[in-house]
N, C-alpha and C. Protein backbone atom coordinates (compact mmCIF):
# COMPACT_ATOMS: atom_id res chain seq x y z
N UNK A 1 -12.68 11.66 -30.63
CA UNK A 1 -12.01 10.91 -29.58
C UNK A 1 -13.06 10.40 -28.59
N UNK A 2 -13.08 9.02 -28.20
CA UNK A 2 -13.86 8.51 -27.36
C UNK A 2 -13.57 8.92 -25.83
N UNK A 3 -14.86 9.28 -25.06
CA UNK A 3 -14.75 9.22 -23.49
C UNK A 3 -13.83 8.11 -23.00
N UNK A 4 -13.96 7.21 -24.01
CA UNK A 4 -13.79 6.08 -22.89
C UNK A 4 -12.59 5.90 -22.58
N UNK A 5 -11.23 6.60 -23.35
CA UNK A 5 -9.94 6.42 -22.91
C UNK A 5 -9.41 7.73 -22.17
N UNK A 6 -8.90 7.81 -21.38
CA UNK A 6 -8.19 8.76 -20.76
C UNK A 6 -6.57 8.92 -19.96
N UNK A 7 -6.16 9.39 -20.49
CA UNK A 7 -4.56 9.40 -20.10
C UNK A 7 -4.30 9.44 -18.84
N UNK A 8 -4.76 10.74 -18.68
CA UNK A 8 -4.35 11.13 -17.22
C UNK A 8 -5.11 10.11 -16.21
N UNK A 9 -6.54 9.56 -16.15
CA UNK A 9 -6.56 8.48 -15.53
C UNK A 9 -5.85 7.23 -15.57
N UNK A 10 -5.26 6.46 -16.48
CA UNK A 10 -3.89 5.83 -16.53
C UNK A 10 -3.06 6.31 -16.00
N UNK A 11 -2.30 7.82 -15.98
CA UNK A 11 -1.38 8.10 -15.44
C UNK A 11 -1.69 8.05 -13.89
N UNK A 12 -3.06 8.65 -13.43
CA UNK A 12 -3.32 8.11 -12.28
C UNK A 12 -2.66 6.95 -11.35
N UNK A 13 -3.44 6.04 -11.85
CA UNK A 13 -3.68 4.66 -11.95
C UNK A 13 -2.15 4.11 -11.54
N UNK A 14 -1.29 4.44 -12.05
CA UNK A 14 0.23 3.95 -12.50
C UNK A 14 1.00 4.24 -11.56
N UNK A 15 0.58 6.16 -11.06
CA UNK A 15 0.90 6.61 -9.82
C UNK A 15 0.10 5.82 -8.44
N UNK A 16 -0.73 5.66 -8.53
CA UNK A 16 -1.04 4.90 -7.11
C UNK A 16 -0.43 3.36 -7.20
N UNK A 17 -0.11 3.04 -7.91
CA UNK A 17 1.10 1.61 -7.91
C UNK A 17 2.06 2.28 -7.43
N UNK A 18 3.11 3.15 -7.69
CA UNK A 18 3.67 3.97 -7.43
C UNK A 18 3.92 3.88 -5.60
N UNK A 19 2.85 4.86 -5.33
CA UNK A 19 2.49 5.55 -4.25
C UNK A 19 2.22 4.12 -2.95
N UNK A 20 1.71 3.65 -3.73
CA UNK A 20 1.46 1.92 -2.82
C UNK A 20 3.10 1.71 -2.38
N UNK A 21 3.63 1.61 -3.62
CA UNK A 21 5.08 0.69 -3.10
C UNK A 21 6.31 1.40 -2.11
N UNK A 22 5.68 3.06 -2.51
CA UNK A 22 6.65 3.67 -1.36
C UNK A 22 6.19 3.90 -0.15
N UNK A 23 4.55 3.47 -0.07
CA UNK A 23 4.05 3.17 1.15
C UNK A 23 4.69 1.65 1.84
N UNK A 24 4.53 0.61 1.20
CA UNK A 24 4.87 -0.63 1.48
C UNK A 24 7.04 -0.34 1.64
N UNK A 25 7.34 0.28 1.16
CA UNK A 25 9.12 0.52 1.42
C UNK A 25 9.23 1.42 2.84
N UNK A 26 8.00 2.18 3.11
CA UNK A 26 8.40 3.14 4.22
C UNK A 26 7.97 2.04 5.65
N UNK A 27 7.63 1.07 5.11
CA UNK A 27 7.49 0.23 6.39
C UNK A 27 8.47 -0.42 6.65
N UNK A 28 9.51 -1.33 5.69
CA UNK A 28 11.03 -1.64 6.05
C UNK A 28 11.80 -1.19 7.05
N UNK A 29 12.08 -1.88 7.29
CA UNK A 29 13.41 -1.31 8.63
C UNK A 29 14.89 -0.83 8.06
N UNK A 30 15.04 0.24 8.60
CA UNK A 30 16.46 0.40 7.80
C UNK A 30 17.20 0.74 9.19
N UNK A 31 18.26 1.05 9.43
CA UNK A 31 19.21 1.49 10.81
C UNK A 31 18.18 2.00 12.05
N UNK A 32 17.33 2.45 11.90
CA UNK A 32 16.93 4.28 12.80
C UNK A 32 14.83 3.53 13.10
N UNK A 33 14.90 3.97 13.93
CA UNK A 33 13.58 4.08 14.12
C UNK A 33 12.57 5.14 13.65
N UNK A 34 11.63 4.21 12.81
CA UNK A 34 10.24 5.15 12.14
C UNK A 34 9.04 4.50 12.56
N UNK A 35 8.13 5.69 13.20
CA UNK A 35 6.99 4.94 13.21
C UNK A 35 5.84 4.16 12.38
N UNK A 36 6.45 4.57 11.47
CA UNK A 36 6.03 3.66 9.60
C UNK A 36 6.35 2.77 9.94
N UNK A 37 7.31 2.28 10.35
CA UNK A 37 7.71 0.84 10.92
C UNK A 37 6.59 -0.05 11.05
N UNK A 38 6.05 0.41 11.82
CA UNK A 38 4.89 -0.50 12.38
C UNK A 38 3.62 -0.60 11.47
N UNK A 39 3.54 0.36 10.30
CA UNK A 39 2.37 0.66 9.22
C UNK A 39 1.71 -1.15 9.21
N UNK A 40 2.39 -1.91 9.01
CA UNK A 40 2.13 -3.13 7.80
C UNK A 40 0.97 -4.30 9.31
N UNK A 41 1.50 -3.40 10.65
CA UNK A 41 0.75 -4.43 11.49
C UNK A 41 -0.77 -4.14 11.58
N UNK A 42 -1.53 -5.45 11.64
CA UNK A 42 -2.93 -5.34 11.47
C UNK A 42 -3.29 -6.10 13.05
N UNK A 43 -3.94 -5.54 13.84
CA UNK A 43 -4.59 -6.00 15.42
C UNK A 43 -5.39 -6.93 15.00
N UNK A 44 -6.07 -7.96 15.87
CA UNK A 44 -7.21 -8.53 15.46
C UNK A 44 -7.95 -7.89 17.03
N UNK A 45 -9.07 -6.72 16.74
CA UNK A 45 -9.55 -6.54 18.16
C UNK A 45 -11.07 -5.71 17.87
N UNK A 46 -11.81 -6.76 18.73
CA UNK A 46 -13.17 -6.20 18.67
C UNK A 46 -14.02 -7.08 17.71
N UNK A 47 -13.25 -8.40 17.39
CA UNK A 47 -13.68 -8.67 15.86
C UNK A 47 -13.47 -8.51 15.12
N UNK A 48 -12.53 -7.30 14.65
CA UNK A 48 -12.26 -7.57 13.42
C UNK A 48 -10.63 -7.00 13.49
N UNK A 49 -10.56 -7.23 11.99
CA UNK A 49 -8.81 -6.72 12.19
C UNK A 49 -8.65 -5.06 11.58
N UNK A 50 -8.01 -4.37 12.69
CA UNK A 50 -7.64 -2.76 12.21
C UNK A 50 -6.05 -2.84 12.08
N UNK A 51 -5.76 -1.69 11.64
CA UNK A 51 -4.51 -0.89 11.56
C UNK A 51 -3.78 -1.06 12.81
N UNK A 52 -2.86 -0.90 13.40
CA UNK A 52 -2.65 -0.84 14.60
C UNK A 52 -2.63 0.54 15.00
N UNK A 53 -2.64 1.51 14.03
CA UNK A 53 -2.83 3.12 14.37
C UNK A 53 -4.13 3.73 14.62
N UNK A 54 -5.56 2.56 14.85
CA UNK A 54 -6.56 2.70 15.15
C UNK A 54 -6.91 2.19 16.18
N UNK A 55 -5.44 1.47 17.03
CA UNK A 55 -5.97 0.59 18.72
C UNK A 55 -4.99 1.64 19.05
N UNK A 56 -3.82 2.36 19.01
CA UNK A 56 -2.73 2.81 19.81
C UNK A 56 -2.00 4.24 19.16
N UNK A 57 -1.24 4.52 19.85
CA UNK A 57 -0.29 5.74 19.42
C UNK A 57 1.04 4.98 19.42
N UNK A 58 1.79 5.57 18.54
CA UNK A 58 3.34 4.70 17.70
C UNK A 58 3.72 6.20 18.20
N UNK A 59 5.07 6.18 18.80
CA UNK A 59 5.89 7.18 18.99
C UNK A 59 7.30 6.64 18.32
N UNK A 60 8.10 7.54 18.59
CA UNK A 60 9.38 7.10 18.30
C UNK A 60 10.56 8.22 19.50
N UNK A 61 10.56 7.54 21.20
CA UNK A 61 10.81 8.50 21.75
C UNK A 61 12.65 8.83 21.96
N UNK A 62 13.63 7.32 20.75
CA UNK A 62 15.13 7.80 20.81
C UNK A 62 15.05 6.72 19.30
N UNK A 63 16.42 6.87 18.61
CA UNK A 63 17.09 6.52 17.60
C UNK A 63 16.69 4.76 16.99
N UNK A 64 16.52 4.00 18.58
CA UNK A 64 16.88 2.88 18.54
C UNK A 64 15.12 2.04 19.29
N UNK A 65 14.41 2.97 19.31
CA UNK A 65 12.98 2.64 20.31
C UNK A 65 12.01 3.22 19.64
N UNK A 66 10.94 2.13 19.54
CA UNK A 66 9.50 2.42 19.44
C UNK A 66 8.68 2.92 20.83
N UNK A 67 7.46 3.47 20.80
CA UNK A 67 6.84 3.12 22.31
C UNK A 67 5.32 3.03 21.79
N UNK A 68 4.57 2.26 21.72
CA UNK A 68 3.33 2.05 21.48
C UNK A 68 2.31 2.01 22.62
N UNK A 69 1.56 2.86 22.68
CA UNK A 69 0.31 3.42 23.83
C UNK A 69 -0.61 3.03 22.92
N UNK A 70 -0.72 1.62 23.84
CA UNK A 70 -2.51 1.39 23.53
C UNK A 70 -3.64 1.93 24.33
N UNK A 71 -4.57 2.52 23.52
CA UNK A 71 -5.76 3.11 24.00
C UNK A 71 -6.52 2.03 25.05
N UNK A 72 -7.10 0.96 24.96
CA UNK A 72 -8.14 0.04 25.65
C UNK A 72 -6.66 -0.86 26.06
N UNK A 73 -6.69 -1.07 27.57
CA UNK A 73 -5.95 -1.80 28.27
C UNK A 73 -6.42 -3.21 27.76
N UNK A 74 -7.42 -3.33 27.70
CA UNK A 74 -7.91 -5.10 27.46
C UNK A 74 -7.18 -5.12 25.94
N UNK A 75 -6.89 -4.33 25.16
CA UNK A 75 -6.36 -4.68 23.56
C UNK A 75 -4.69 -5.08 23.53
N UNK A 76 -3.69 -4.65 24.91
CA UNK A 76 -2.50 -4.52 25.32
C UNK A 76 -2.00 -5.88 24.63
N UNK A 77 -2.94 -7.15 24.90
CA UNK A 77 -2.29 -8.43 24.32
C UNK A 77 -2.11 -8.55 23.22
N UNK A 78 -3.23 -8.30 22.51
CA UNK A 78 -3.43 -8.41 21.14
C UNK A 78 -2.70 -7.54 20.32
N UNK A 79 -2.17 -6.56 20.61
CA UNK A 79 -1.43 -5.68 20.33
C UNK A 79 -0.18 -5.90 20.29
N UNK A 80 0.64 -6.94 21.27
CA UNK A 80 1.82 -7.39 21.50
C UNK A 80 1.97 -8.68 20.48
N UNK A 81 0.82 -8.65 20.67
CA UNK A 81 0.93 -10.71 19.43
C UNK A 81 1.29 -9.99 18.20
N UNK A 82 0.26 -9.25 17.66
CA UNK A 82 0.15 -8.34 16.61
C UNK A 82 1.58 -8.02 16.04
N UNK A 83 2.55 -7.33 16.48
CA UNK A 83 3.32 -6.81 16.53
C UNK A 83 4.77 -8.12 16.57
N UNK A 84 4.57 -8.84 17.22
CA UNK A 84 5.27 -10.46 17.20
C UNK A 84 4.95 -11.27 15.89
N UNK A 85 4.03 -11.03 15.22
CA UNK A 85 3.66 -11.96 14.36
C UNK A 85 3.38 -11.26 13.53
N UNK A 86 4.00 -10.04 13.25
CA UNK A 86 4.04 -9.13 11.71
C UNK A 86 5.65 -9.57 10.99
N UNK A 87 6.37 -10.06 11.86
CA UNK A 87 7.56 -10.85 10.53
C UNK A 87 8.45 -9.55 10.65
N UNK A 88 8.10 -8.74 11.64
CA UNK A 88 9.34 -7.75 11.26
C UNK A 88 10.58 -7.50 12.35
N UNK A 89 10.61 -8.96 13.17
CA UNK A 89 12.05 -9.15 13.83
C UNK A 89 11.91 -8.43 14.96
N UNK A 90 10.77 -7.62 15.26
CA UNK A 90 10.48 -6.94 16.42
C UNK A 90 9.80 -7.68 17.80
N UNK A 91 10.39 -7.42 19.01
CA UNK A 91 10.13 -8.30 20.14
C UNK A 91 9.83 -6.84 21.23
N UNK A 92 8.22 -7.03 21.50
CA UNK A 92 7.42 -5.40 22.29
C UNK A 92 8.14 -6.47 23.76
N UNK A 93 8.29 -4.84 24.92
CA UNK A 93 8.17 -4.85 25.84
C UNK A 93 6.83 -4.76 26.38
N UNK A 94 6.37 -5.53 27.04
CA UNK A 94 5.10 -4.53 27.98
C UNK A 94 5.03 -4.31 29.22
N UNK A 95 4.30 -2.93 29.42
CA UNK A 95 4.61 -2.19 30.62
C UNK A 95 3.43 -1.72 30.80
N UNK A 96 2.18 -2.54 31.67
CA UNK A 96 0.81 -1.69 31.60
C UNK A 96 0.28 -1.49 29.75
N UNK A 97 -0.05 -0.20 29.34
CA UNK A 97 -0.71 -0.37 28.24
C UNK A 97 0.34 0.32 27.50
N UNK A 98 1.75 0.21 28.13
CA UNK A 98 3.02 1.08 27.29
C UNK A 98 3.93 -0.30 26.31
N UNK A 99 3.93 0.00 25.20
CA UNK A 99 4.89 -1.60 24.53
C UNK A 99 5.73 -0.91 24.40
N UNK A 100 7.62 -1.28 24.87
CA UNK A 100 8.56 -0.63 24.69
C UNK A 100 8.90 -1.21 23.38
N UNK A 101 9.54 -1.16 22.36
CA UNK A 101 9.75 -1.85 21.18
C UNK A 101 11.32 -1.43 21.03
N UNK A 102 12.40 -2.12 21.37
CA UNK A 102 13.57 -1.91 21.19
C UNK A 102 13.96 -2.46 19.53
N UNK A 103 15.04 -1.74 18.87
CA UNK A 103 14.91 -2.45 17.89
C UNK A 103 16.55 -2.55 17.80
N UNK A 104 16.60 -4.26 17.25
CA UNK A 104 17.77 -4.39 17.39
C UNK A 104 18.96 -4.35 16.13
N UNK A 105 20.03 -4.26 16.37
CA UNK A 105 21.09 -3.78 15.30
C UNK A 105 21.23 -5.22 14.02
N UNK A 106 20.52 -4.49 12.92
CA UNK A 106 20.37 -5.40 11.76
C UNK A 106 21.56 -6.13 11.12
N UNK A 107 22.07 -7.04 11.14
CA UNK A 107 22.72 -7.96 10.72
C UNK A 107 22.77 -7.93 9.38
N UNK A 108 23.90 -8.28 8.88
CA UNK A 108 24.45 -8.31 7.22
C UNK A 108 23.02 -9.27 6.53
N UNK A 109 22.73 -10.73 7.25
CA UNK A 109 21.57 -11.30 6.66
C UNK A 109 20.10 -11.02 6.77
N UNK A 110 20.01 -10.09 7.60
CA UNK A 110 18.89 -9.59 7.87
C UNK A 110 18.08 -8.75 6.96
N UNK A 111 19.65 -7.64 6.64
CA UNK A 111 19.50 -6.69 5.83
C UNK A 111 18.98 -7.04 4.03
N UNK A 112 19.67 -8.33 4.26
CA UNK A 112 19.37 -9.05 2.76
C UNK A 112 18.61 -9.51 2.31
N UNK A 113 17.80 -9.72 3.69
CA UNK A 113 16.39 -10.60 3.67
C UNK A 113 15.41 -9.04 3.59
N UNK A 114 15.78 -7.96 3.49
CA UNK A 114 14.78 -7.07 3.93
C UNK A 114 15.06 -6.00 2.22
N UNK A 115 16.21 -6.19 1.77
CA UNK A 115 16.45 -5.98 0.50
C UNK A 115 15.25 -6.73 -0.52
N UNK A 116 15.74 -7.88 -0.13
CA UNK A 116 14.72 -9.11 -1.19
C UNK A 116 12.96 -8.71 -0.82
N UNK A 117 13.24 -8.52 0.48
CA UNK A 117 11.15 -8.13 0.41
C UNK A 117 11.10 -6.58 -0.32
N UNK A 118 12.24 -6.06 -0.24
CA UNK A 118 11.83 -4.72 -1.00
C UNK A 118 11.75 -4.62 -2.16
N UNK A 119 12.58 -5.80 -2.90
CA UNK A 119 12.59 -5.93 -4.54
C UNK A 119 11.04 -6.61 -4.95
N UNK A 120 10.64 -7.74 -3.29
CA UNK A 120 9.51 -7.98 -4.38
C UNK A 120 8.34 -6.98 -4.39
N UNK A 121 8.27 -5.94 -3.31
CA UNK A 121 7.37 -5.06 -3.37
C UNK A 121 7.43 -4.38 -4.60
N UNK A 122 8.49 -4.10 -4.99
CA UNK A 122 9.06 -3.62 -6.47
C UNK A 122 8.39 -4.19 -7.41
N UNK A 123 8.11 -5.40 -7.67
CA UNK A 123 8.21 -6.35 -8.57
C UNK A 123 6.53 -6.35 -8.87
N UNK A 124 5.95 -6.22 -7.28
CA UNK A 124 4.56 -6.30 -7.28
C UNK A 124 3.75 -4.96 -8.03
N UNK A 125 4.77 -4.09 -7.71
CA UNK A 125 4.37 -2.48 -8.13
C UNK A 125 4.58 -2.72 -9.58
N UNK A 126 5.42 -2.99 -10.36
CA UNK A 126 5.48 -2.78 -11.77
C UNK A 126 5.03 -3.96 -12.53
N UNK A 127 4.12 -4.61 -12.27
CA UNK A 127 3.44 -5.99 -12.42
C UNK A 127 1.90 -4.73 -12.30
N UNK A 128 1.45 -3.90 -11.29
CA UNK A 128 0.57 -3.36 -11.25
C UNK A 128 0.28 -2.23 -12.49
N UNK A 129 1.75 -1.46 -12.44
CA UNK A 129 1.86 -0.63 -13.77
C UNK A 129 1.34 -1.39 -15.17
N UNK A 130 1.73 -2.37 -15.01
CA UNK A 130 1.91 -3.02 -16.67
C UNK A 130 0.26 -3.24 -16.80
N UNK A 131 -0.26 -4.20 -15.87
CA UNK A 131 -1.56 -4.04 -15.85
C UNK A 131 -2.27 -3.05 -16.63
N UNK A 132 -2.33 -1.99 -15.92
CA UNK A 132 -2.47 -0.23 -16.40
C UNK A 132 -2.22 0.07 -17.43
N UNK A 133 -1.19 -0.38 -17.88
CA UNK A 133 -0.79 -0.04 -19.51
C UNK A 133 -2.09 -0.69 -20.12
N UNK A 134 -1.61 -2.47 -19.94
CA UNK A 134 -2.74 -3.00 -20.92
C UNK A 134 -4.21 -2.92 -20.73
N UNK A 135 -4.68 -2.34 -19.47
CA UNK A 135 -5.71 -1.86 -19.54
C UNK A 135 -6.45 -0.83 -20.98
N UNK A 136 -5.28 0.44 -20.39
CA UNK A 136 -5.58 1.27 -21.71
C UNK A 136 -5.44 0.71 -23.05
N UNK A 137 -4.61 0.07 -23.56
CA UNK A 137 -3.93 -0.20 -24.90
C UNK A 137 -5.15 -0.93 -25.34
N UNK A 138 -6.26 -2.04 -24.46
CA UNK A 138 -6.90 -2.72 -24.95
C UNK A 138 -8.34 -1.48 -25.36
N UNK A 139 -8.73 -0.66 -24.08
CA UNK A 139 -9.41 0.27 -24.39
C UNK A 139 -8.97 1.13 -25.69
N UNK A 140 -8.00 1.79 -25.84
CA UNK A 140 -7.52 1.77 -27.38
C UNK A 140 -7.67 0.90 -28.45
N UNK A 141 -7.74 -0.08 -28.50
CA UNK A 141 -7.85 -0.86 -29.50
C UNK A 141 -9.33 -1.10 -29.70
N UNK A 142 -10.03 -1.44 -28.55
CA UNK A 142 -11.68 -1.07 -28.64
C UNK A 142 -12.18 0.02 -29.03
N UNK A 143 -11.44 1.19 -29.02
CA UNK A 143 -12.26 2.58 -29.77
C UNK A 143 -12.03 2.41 -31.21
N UNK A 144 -10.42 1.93 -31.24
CA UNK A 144 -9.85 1.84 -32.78
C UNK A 144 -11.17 0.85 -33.57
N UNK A 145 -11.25 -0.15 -33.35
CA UNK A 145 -12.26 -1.28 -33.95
C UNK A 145 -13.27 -0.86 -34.22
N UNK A 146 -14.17 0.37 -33.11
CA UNK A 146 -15.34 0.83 -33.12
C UNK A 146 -15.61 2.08 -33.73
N UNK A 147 -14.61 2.43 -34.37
CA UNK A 147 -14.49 3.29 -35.49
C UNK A 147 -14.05 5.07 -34.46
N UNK A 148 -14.55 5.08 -33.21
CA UNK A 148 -14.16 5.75 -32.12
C UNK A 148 -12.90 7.01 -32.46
N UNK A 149 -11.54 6.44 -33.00
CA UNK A 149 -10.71 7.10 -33.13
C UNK A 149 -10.12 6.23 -34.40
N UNK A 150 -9.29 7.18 -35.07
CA UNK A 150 -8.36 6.44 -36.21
C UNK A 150 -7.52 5.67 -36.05
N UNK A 151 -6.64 5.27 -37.02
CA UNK A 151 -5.56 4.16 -36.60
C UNK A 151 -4.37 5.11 -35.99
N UNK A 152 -4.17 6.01 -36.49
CA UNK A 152 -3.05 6.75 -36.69
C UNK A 152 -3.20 7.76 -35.09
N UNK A 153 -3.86 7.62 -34.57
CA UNK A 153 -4.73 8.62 -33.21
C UNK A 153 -4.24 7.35 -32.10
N UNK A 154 -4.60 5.92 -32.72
CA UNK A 154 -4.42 4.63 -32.25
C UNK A 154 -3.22 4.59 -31.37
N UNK A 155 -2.02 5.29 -32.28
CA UNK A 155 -0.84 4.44 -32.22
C UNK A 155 0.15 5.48 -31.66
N UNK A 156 -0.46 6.94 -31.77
CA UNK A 156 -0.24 8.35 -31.38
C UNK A 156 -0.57 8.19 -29.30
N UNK A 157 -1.60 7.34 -29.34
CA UNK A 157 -2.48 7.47 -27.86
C UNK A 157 -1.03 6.16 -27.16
N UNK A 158 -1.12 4.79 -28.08
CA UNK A 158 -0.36 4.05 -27.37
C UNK A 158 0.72 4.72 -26.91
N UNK A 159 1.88 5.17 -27.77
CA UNK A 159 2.92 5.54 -27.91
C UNK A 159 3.17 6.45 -26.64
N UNK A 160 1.68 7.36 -26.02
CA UNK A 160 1.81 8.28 -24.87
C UNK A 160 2.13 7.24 -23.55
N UNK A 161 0.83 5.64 -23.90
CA UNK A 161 0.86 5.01 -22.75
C UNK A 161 1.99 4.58 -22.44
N UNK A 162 2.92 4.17 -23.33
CA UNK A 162 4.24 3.54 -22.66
C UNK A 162 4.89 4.52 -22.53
N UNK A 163 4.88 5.66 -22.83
CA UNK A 163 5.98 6.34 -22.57
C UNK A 163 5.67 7.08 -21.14
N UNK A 164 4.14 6.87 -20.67
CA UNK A 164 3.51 6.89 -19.05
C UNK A 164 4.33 5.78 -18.35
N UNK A 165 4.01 4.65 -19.07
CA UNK A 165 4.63 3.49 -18.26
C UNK A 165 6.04 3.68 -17.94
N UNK A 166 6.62 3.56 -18.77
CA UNK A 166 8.04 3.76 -18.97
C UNK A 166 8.49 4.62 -17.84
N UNK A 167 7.79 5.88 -17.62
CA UNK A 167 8.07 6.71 -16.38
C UNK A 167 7.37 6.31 -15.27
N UNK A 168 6.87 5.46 -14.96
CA UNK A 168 6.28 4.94 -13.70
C UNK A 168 7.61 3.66 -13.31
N UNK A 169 7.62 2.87 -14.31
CA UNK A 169 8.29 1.94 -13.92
C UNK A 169 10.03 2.62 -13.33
N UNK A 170 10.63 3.63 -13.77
CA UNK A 170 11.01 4.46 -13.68
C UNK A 170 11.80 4.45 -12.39
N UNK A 171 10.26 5.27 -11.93
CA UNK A 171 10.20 5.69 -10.71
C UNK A 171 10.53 4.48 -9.64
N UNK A 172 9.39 3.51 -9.86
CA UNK A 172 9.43 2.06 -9.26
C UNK A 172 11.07 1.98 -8.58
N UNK A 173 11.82 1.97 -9.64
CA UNK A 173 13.08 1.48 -9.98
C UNK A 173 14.03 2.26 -9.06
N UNK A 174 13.99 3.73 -9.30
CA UNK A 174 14.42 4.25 -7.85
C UNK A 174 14.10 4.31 -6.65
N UNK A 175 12.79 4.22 -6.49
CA UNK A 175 12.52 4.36 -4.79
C UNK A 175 13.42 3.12 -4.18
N UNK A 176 12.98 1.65 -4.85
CA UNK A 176 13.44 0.35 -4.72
C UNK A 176 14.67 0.59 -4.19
N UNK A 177 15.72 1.13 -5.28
CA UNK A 177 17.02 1.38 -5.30
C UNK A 177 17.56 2.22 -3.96
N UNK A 178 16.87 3.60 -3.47
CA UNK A 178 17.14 4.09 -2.50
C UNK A 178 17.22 3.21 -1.58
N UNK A 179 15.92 2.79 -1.33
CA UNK A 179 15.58 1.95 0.18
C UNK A 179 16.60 1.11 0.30
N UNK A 180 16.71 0.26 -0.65
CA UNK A 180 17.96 -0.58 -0.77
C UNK A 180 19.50 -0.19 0.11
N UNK A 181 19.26 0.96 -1.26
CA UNK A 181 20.49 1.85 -0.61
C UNK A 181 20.67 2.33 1.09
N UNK A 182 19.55 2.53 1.85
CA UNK A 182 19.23 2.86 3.06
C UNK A 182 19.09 1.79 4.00
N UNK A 183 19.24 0.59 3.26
CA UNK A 183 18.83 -0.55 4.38
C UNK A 183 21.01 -0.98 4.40
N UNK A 184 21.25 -1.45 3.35
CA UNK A 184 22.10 -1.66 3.43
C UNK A 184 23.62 -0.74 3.89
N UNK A 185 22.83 0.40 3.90
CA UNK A 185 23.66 1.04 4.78
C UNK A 185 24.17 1.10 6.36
N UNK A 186 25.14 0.88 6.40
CA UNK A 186 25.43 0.51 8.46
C UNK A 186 25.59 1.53 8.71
């Protein structure tokens, strides 16, 4: 058997597609305030662009409110644009270097529009899986050619990868489905 293929690094691989998309779903808005909420905003400050969890502190101090404490008073603007121009329907208060972030009660079309960005995060995640598959399958077929492993070892190794895939995409398929389920819930 050749070094060069390895399962469990595919399975890896498949899981951090995975792990990406329920990062990218925990930023959605659903009823309730999370400070994940705010994950997807990027500052532009100092030159370059950070996290916004590297200019400020994200609280979450009731049901319906963000409160964002920015560290450097001079970053307070940039922080408010930031946060205006992340697309996520959110409008900061500011108060000194305190952003109140009220968040308001999501609308039937809102919710639909926030469904559809969750399917394509979905879409992007198992577009990443498949990748992964044919990564390996081609590395399989390069050992197969190179005399590396047999045919029959060939088709034994594929048969594991999709049935990796198969459970990634899987997964994909429920998180999607929850969030869904959680957004569209009133």
């Amino acid at each position: 058997m050749s070094g060069s293929f390895d399962l469990d690094d595919i399975k890896r691989r498949m899981q951090g597609a995975v792990a990406s998309l329920k990062s990218d779903l925990a930023g959605l808005r659903t009823g309730r305030a999370s400070s994940s909420l705010l994950d997807p905003v990027v500052v532009v400050a100092y030159g370059a662009e950070m996290p916004l969890n590297q200019v400020a502190t994200v609280s979450v101090p009731e049901a319906r409110m963000l409160n964002v404490q920015v560290w450097d008073r001079s970053m307070t603007g940039a922080v408010e644009k930031a946060i205006r121009e992340a697309n996520l329907g959110l409008n900061p208060i500011g108060e000194g270097q305190l952003l109140r972030i009220p968040l308001p009660e999501l609308n039937a079309e809102r919710r639909k529009e926030l469904v559809k960005v969750a399917h394509k995060y979905a879409e992007a995640s198992r577009v990443a899986v498949r990748h992964v598959r044919r990564d390996g399958l081609d590395t399989l077929k390069k050992a197969e050619k190179d005399g590396d492993i047999s045919e029959d070892d060939q088709v034994r190794f594929a048969d594991q990868v999709q049935k990796a895939t198969d459970a990634a995409i899987v997964e994909v398929d429920q998180a999607v489905a929850a969030k869904e389920k959680d957004i569209m819930q009133v």
